[in-house]
PDB file of N, CA and C in Angstrom:
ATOM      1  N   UNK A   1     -30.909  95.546-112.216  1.00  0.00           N
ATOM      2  CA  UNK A   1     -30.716  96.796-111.521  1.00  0.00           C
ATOM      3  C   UNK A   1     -31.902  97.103-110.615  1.00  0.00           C
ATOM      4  N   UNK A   2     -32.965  96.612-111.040  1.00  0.00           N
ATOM      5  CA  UNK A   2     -34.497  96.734-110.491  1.00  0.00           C
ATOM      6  C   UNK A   2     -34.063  96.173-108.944  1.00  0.00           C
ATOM      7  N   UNK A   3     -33.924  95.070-109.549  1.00  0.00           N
ATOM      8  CA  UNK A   3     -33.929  93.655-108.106  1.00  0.00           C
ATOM      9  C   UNK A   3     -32.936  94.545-107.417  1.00  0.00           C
ATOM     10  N   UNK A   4     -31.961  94.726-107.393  1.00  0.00           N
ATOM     11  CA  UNK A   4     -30.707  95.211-106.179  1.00  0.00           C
ATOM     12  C   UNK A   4     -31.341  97.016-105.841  1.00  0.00           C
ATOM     13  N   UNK A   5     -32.073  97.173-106.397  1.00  0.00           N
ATOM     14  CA  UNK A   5     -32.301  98.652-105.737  1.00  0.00           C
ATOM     15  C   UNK A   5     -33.351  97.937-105.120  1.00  0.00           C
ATOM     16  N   UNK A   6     -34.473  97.351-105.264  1.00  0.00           N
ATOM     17  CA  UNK A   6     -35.851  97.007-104.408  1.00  0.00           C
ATOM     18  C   UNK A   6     -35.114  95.730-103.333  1.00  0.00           C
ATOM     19  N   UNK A   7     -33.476  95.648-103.647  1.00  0.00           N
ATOM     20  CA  UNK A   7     -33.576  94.692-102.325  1.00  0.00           C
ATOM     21  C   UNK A   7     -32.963  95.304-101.171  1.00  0.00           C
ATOM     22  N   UNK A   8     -32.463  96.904-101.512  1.00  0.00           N
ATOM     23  CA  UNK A   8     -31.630  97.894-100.794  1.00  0.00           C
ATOM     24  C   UNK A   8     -32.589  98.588 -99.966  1.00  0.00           C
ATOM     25  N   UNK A   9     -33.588  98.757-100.797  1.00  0.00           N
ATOM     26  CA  UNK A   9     -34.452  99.979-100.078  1.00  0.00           C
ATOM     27  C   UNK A   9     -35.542  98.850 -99.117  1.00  0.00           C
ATOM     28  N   UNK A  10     -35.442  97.545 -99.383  1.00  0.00           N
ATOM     29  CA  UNK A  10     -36.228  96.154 -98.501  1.00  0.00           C
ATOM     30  C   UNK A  10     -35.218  96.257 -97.002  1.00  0.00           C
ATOM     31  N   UNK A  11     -34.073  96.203 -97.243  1.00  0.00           N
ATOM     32  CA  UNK A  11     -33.202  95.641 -96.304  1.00  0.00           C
ATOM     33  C   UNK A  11     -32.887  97.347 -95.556  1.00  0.00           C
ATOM     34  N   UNK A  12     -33.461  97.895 -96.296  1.00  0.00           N
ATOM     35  CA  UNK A  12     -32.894  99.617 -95.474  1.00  0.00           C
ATOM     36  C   UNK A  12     -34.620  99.549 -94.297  1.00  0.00           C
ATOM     37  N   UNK A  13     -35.690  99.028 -95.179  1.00  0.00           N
ATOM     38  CA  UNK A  13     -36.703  99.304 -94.387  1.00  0.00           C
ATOM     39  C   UNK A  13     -36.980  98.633 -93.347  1.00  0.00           C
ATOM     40  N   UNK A  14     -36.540  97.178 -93.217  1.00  0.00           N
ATOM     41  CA  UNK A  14     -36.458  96.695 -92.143  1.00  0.00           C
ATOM     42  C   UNK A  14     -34.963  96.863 -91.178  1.00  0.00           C
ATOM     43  N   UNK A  15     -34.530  97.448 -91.432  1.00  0.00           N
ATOM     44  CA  UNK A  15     -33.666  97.990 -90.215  1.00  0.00           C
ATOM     45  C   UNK A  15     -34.125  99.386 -89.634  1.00  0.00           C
ATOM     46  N   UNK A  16     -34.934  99.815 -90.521  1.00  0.00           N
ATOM     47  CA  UNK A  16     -35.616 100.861 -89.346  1.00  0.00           C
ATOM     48  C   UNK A  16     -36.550 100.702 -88.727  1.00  0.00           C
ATOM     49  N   UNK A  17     -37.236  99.875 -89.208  1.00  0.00           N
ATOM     50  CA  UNK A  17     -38.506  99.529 -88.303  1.00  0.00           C
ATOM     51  C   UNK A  17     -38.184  98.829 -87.023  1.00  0.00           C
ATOM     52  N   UNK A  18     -36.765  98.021 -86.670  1.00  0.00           N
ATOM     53  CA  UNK A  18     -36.405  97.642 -85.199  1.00  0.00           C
ATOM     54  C   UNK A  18     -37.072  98.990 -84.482  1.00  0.00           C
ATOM     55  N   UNK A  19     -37.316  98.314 -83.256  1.00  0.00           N
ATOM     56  CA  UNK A  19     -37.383  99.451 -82.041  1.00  0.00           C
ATOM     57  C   UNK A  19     -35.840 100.129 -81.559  1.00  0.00           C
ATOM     58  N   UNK A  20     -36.056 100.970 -81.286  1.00  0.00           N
ATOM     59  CA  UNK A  20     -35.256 101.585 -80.364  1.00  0.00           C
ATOM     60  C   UNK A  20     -34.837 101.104 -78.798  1.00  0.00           C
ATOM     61  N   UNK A  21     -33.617 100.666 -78.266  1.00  0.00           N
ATOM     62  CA  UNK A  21     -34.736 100.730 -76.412  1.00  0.00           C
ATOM     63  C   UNK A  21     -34.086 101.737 -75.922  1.00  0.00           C
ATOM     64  N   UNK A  22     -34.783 101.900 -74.666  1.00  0.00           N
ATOM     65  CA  UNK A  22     -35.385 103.238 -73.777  1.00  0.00           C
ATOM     66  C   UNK A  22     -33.780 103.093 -73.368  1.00  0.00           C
ATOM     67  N   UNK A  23     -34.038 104.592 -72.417  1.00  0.00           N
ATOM     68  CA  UNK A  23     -32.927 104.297 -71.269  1.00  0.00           C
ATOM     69  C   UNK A  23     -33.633 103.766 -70.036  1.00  0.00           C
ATOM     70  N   UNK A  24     -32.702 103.085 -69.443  1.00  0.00           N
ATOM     71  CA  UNK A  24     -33.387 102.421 -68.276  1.00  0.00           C
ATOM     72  C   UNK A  24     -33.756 103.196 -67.018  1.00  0.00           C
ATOM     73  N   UNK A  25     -32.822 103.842 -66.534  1.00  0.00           N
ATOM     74  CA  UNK A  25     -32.465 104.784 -65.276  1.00  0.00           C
ATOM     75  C   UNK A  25     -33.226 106.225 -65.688  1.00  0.00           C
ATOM     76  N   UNK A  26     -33.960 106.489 -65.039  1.00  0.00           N
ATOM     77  CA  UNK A  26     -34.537 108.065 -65.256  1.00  0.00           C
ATOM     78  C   UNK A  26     -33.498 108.723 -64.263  1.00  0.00           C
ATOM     79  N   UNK A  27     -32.915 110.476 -65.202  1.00  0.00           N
ATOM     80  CA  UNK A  27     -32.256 110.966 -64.879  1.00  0.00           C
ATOM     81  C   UNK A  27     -32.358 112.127 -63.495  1.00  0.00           C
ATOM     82  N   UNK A  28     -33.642 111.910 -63.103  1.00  0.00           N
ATOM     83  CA  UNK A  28     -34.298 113.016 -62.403  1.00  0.00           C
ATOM     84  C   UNK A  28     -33.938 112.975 -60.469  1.00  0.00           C
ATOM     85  N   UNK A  29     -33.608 111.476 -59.856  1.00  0.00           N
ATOM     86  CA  UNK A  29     -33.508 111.128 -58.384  1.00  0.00           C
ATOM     87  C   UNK A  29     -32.233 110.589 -58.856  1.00  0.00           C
ATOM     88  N   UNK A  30     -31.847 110.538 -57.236  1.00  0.00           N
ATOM     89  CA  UNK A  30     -30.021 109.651 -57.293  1.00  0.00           C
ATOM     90  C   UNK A  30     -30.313 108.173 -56.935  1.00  0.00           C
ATOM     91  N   UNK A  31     -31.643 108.033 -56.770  1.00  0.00           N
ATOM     92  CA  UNK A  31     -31.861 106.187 -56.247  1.00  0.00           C
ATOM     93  C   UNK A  31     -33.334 105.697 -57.199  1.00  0.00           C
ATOM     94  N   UNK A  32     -32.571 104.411 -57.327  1.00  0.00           N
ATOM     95  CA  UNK A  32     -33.731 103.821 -58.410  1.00  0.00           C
ATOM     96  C   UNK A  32     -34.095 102.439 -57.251  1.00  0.00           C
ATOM     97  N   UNK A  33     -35.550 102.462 -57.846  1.00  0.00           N
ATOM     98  CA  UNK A  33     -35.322 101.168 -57.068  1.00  0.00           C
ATOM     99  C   UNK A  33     -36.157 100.109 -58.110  1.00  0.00           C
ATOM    100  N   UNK A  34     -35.170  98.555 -58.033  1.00  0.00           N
ATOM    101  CA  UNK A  34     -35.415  97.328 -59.325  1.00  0.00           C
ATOM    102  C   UNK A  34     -36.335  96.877 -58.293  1.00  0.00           C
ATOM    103  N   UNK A  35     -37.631  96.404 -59.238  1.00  0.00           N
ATOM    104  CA  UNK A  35     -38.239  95.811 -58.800  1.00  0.00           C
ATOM    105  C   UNK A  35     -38.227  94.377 -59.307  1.00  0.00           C
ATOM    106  N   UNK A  36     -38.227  93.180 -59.274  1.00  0.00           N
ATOM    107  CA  UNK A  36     -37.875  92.056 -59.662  1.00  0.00           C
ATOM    108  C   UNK A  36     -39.751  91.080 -59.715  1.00  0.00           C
ATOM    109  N   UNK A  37     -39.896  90.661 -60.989  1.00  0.00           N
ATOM    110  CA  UNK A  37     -41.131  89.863 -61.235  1.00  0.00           C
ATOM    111  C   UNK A  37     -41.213  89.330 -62.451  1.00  0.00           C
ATOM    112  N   UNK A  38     -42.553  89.062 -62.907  1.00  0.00           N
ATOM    113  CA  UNK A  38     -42.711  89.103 -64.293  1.00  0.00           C
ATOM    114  C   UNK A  38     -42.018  90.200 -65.258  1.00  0.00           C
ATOM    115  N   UNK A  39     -42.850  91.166 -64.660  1.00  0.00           N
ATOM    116  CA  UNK A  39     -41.879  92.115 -65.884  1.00  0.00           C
ATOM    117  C   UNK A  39     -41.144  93.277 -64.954  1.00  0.00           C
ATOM    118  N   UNK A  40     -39.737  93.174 -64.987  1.00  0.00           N
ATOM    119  CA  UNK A  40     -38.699  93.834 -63.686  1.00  0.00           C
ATOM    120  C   UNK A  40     -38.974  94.860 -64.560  1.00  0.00           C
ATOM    121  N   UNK A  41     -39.048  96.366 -63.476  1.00  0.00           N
ATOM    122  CA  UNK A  41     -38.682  97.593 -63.992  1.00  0.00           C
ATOM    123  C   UNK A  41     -37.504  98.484 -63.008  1.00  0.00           C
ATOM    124  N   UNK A  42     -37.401  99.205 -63.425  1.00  0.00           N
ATOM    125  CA  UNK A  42     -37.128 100.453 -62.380  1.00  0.00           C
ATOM    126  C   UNK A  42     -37.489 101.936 -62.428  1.00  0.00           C
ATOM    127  N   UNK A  43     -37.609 101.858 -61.154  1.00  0.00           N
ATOM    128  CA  UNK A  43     -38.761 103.209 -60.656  1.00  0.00           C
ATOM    129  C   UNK A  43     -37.794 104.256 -59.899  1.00  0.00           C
ATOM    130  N   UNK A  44     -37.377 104.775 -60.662  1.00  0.00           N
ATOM    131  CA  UNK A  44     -36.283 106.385 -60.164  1.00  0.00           C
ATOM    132  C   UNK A  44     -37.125 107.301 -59.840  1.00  0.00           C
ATOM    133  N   UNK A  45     -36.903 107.142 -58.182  1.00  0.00           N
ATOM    134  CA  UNK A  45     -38.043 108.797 -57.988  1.00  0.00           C
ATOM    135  C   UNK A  45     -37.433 108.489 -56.029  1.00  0.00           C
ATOM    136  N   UNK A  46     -36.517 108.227 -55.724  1.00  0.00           N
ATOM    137  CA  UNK A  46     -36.105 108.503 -54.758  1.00  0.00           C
ATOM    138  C   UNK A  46     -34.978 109.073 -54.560  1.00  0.00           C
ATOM    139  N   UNK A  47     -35.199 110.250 -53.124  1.00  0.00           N
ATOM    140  CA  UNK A  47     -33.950 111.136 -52.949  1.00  0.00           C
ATOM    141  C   UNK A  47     -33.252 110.493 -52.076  1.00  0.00           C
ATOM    142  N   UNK A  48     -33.275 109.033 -51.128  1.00  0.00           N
ATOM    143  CA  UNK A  48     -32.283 108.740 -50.479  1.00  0.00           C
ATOM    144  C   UNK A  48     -32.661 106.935 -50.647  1.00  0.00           C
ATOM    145  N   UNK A  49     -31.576 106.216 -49.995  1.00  0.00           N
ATOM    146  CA  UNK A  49     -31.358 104.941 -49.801  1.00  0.00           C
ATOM    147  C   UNK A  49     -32.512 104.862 -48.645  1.00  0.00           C
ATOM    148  N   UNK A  50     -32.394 105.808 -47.593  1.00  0.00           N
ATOM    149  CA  UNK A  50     -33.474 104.993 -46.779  1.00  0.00           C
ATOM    150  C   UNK A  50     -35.238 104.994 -46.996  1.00  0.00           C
ATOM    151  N   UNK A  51     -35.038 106.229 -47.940  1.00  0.00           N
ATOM    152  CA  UNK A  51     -36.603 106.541 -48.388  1.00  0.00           C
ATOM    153  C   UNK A  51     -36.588 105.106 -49.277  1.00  0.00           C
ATOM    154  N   UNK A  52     -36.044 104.275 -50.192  1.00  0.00           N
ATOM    155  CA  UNK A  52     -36.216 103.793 -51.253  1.00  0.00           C
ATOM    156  C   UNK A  52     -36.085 102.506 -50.566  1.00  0.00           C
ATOM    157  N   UNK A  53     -35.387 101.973 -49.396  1.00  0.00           N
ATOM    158  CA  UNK A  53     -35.613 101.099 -48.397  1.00  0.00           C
ATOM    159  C   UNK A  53     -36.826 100.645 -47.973  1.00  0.00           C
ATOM    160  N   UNK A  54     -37.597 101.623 -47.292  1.00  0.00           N
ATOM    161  CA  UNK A  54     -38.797 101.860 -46.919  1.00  0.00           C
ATOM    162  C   UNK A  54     -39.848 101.425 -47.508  1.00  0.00           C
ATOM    163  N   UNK A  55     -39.722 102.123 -49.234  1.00  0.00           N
ATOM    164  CA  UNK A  55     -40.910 101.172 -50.674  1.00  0.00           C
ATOM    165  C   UNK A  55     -40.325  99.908 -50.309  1.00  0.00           C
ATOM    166  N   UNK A  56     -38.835  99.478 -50.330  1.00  0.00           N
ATOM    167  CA  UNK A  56     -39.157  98.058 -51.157  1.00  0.00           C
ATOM    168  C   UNK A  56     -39.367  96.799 -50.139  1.00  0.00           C
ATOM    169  N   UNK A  57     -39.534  97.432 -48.463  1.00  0.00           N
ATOM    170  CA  UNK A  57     -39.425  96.388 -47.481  1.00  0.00           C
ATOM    171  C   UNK A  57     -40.874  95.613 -47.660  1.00  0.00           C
ATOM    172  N   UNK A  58     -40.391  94.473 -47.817  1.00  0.00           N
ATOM    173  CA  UNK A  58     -41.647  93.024 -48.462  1.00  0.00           C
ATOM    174  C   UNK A  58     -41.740  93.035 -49.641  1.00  0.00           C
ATOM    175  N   UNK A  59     -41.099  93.732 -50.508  1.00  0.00           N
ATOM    176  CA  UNK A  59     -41.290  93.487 -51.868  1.00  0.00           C
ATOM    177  C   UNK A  59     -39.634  92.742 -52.722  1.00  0.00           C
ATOM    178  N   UNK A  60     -40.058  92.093 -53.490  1.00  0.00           N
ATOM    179  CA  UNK A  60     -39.131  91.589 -54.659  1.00  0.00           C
ATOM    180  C   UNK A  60     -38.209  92.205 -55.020  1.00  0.00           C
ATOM    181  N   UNK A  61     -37.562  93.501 -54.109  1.00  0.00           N
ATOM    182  CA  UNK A  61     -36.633  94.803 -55.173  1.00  0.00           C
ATOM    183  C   UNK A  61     -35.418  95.005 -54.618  1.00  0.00           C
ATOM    184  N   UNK A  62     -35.119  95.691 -54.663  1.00  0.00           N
ATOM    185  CA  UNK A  62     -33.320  96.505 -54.667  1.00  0.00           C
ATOM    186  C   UNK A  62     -33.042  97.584 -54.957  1.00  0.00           C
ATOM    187  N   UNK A  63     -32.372  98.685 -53.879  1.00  0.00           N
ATOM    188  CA  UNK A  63     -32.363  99.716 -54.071  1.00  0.00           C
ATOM    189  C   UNK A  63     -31.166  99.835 -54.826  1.00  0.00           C
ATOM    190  N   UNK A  64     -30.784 100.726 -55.979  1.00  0.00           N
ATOM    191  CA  UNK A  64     -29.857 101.062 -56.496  1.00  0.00           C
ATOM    192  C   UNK A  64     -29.227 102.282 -56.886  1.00  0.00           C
ATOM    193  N   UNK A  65     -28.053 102.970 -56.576  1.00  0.00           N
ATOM    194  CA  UNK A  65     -27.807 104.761 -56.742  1.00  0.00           C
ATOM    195  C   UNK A  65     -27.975 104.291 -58.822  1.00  0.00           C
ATOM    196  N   UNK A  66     -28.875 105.764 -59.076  1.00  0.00           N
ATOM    197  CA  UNK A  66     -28.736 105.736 -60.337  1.00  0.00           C
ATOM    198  C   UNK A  66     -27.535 106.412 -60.857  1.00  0.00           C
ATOM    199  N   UNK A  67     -27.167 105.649 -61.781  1.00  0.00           N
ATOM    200  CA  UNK A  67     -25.198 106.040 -62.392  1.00  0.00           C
ATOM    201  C   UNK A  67     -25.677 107.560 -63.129  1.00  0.00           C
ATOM    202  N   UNK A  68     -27.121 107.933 -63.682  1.00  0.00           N
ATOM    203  CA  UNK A  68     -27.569 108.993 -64.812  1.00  0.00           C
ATOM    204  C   UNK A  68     -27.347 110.198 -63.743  1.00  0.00           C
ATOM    205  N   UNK A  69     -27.621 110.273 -62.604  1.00  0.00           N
ATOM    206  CA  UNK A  69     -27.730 111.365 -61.851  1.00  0.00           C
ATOM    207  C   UNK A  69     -26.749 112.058 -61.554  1.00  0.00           C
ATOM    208  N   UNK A  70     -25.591 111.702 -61.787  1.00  0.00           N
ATOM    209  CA  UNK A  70     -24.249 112.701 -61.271  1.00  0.00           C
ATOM    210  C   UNK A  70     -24.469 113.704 -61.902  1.00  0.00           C
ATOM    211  N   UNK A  71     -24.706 113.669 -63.427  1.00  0.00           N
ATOM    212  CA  UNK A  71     -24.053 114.810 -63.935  1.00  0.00           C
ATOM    213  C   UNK A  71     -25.547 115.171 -64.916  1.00  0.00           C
ATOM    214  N   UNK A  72     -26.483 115.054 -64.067  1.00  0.00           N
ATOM    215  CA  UNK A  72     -27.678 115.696 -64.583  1.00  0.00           C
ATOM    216  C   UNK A  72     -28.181 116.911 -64.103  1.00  0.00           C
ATOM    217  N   UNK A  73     -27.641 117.477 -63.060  1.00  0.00           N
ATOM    218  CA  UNK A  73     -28.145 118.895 -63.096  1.00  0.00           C
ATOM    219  C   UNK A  73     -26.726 119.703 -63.050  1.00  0.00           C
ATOM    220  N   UNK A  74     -25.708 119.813 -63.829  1.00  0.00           N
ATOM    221  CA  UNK A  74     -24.160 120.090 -63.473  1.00  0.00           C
ATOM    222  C   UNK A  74     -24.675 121.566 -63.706  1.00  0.00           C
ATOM    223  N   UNK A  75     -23.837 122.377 -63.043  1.00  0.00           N
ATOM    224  CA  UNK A  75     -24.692 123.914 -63.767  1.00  0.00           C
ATOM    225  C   UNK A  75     -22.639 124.069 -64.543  1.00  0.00           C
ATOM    226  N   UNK A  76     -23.523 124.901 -65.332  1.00  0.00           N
ATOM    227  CA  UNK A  76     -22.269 125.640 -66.726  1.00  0.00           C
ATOM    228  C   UNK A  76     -21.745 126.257 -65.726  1.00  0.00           C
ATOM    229  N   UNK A  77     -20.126 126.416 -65.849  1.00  0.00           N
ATOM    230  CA  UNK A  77     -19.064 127.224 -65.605  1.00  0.00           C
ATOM    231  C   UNK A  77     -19.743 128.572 -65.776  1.00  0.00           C
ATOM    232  N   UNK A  78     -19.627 129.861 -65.138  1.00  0.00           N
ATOM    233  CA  UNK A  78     -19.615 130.960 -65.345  1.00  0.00           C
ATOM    234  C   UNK A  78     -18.480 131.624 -66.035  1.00  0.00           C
ATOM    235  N   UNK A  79     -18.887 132.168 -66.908  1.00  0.00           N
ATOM    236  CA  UNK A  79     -17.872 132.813 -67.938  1.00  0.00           C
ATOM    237  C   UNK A  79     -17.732 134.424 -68.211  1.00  0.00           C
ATOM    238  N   UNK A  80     -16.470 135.360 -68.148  1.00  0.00           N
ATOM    239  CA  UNK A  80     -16.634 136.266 -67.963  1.00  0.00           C
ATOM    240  C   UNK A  80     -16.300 136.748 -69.293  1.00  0.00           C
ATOM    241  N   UNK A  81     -16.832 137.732 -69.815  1.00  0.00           N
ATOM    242  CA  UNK A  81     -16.960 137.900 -70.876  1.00  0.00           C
ATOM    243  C   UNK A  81     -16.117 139.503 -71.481  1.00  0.00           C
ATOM    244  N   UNK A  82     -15.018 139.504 -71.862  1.00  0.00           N
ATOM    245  CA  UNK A  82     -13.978 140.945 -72.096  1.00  0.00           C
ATOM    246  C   UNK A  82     -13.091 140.714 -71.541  1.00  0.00           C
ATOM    247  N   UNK A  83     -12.644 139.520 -70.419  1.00  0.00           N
ATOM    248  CA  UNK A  83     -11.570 139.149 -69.756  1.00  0.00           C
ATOM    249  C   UNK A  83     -10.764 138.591 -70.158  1.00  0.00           C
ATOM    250  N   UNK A  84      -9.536 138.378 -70.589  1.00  0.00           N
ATOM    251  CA  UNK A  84      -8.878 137.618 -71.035  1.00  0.00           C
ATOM    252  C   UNK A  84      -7.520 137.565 -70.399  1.00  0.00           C
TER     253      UNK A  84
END
């Protein structure tokens, strides 16, 4: 009974200790731009295709619309409240 509880709470502890991963796309600009190297990232902080053009001309990258941005600043429905 020893062994199967110390091999539950073994096999519970190494599944939490995996990492997590990130999200890739920051939700904050509508254009990311991949940079391609050793270690590829992407850098979301542009408001248009041609601003994000501009960084990556001579460099390794690609501009891309980030998919996170549609529906990151949606504002709430206004709701009237006694109306029915």
């Amino acid at each position: 009974m020893r062994m199967t509880a110390l091999a539950i709470f073994a096999i519970g502890s190494i599944s939490a200790a995996v990492p997590a991963l990130a999200q890739t796309y920051g939700g904050g600009y509508p254009v990311c731009l991949r940079v391609y190297g050793p270690v590829s990232y992407y850098e979301c902080s542009f408001t248009s295709i041609p601003q994000c053009s501009a960084s990556a001309a001579g460099r390794a990258a690609q501009c891309v619309v980030n998919p996170y941005f549609a529906n990151a600043y949606q504002d709430r429905p206004i709701g009237r409240r006694g109306v029915y």
